[in-house]
C-alpha atoms as a PDB file:
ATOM      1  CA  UNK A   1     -21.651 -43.475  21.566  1.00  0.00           C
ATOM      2  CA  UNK A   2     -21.791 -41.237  18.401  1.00  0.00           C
ATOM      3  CA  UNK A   3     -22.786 -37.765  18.935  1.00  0.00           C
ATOM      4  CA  UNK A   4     -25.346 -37.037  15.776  1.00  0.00           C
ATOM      5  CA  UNK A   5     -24.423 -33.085  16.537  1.00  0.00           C
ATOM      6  CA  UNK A   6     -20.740 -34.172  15.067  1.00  0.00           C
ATOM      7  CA  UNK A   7     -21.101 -34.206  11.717  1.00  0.00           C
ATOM      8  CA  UNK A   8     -18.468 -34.015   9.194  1.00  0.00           C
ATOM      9  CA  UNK A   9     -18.685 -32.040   5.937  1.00  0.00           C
ATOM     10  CA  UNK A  10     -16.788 -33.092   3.310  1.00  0.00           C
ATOM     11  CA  UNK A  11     -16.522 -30.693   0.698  1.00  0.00           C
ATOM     12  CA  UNK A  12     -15.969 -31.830  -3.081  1.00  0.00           C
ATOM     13  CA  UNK A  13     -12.288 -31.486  -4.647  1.00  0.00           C
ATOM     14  CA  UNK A  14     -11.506 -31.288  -8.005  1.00  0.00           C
ATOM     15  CA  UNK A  15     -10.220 -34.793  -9.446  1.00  0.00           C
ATOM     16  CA  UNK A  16      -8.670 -33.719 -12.617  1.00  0.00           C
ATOM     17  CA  UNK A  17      -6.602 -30.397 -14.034  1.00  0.00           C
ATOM     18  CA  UNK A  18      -8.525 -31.174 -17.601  1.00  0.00           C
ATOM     19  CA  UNK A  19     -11.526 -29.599 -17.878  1.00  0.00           C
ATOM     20  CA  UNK A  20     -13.655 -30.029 -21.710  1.00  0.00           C
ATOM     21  CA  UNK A  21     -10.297 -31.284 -22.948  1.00  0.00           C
ATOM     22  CA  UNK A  22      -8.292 -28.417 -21.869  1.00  0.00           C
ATOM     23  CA  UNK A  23      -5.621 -28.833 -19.180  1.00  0.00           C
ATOM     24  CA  UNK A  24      -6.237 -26.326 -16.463  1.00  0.00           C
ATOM     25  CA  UNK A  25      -2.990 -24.625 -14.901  1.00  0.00           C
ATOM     26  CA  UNK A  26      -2.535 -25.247 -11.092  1.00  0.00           C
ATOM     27  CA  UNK A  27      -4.664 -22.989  -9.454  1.00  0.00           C
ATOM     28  CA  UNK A  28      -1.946 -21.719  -6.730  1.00  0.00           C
ATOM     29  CA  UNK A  29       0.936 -21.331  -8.742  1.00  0.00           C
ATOM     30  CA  UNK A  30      -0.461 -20.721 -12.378  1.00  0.00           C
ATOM     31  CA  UNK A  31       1.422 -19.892 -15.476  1.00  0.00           C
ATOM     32  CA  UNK A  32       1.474 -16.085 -16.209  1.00  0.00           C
ATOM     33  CA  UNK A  33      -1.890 -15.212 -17.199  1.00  0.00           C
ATOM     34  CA  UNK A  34       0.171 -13.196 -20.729  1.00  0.00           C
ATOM     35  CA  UNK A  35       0.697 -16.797 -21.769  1.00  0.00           C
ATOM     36  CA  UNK A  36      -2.579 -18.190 -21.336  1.00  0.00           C
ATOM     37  CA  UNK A  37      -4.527 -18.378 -24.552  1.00  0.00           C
ATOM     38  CA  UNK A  38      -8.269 -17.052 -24.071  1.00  0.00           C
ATOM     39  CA  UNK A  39     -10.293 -20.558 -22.999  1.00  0.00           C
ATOM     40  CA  UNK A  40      -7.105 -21.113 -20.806  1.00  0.00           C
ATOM     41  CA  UNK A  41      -7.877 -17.941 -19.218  1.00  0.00           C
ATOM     42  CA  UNK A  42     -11.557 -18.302 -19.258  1.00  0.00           C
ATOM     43  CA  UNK A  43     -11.315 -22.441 -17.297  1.00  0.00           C
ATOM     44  CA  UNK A  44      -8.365 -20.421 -15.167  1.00  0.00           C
ATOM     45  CA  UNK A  45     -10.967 -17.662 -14.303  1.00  0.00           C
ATOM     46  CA  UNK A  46     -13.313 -20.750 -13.580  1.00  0.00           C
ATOM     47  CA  UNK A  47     -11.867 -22.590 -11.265  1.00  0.00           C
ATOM     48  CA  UNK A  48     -11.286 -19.409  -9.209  1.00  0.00           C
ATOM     49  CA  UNK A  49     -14.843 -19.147  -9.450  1.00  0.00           C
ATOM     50  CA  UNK A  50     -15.235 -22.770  -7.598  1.00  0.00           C
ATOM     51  CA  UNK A  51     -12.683 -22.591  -5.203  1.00  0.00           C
ATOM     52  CA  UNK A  52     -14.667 -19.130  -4.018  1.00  0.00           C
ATOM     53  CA  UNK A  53     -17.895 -21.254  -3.840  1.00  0.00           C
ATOM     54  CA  UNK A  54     -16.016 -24.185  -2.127  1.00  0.00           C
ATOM     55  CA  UNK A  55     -14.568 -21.261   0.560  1.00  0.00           C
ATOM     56  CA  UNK A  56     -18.763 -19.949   0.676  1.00  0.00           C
ATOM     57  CA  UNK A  57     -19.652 -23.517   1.414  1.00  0.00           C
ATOM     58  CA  UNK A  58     -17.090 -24.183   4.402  1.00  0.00           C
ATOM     59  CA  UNK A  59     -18.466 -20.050   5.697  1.00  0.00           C
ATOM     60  CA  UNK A  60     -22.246 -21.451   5.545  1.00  0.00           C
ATOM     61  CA  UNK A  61     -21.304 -25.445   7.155  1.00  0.00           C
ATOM     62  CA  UNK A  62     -19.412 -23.187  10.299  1.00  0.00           C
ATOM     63  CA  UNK A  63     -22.411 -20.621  10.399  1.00  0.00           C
ATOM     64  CA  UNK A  64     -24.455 -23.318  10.933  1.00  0.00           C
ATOM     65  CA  UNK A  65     -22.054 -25.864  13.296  1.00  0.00           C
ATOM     66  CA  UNK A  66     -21.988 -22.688  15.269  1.00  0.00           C
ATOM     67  CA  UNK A  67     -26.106 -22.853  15.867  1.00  0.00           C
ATOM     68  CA  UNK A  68     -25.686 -26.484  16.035  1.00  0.00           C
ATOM     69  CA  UNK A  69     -22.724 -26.257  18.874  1.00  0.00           C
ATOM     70  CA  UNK A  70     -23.580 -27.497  22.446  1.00  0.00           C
ATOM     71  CA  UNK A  71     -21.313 -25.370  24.656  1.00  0.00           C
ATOM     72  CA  UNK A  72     -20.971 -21.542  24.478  1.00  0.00           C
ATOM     73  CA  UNK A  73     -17.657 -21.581  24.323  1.00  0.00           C
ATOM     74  CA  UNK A  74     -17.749 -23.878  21.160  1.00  0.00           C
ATOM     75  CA  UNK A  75     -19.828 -21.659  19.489  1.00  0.00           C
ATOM     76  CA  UNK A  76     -17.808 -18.672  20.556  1.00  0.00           C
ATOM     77  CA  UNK A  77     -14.845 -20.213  18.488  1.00  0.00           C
ATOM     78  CA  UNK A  78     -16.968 -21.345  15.508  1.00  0.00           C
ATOM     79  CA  UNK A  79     -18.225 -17.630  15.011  1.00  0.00           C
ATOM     80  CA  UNK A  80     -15.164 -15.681  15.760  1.00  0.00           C
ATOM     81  CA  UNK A  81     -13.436 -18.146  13.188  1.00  0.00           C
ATOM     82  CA  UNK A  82     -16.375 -18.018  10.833  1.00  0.00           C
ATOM     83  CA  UNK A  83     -16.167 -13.911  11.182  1.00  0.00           C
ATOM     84  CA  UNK A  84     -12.198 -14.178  10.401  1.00  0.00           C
ATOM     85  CA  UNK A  85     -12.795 -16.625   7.476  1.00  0.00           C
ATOM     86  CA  UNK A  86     -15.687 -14.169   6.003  1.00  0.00           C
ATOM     87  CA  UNK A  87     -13.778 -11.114   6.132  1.00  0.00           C
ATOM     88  CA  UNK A  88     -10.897 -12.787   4.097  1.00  0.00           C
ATOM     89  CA  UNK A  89     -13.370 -13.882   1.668  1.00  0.00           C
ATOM     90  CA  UNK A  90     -14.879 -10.989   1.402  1.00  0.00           C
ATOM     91  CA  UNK A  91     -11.108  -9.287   0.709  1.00  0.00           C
ATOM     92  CA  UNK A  92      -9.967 -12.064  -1.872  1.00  0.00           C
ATOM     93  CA  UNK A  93     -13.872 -11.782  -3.971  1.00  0.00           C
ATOM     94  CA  UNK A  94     -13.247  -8.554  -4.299  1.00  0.00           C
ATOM     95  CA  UNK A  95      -9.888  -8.576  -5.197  1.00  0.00           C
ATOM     96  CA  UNK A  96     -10.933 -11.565  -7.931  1.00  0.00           C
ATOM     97  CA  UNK A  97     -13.441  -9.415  -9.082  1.00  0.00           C
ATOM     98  CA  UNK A  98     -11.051  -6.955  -9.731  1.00  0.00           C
ATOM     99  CA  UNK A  99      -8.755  -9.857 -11.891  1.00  0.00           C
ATOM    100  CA  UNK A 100     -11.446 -10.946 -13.823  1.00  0.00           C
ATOM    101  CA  UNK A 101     -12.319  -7.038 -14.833  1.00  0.00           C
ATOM    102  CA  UNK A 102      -8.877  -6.677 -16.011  1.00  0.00           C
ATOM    103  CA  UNK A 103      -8.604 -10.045 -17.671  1.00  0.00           C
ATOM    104  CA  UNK A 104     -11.675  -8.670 -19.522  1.00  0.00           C
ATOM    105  CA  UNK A 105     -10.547  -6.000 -20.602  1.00  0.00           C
ATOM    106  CA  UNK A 106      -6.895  -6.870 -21.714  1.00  0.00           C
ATOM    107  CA  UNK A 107      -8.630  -9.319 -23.864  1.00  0.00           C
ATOM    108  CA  UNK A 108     -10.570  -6.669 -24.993  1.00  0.00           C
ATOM    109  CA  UNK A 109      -7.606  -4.462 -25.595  1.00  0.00           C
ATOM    110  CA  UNK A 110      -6.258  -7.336 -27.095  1.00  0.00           C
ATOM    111  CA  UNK A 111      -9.263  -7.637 -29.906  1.00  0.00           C
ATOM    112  CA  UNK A 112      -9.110  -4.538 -30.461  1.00  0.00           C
ATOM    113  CA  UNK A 113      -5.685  -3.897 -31.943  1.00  0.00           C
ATOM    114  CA  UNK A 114      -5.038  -7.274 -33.278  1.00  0.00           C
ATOM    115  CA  UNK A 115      -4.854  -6.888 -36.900  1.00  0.00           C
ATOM    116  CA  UNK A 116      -7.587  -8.767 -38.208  1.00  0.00           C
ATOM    117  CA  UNK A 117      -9.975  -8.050 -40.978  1.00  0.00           C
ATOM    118  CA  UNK A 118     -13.607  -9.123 -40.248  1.00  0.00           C
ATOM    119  CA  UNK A 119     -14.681  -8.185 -43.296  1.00  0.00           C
ATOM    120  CA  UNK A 120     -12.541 -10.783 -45.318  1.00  0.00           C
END
């Protein structure tokens, strides 16, 4: 007999490193962000983005497994483990926050004393 308390989520994975026609570096072991040209940064800085909402996902799917759970001591698991997995995410979005600010402004920096005339 299936249990219909059992359910399996499946979360999406990316299928392809090209994104709008740019290839997007590996997400784990990327190329240094210096050599990235600005949309390589911005679809790097992107797919951190999704792989944080893909982590948020798998938080909220244990959350609730952990209401749906049938013994205590399941539950008991499911929540310490969801507690563990949403203080590390909590850690790494702020520490991605902290990337993107500084991608931001090095490409800022960047703009600024690049030696191009608007005007012309």
């Amino acid at each position: 007999m299936t249990d219909d308390n059992n359910k399996v989520v499946k979360l999406r994975q990316p299928t392809s490193n090209r994104v709008a026609g740019v290839v997007v570096d590996d997400p784990i072991q990327p190329k240094s962000l210096l050599n990235m040209t600005d949309v390589e940064q911005d679809m790097f800085l992107q797919s951190l983005r999704d792989r944080r909402l893909r982590a948020a996902e798998m938080i909220k799917a244990a959350q609730h497994a952990k209401h749906q759970a049938s013994s205590i001591a399941s539950a008991i698991k499911l929540e310490r483990k969801a507690e563990q997995a949403q203080r590390q995410y909590d850690k790494a979005n702020k520490a991605l926050e902290r990337l993107e600010e500084m991608l931001y402004d090095l490409r800022a920096l960047t703009l600024q004393h690049a030696d191009i005339d608007i005007g012309k």
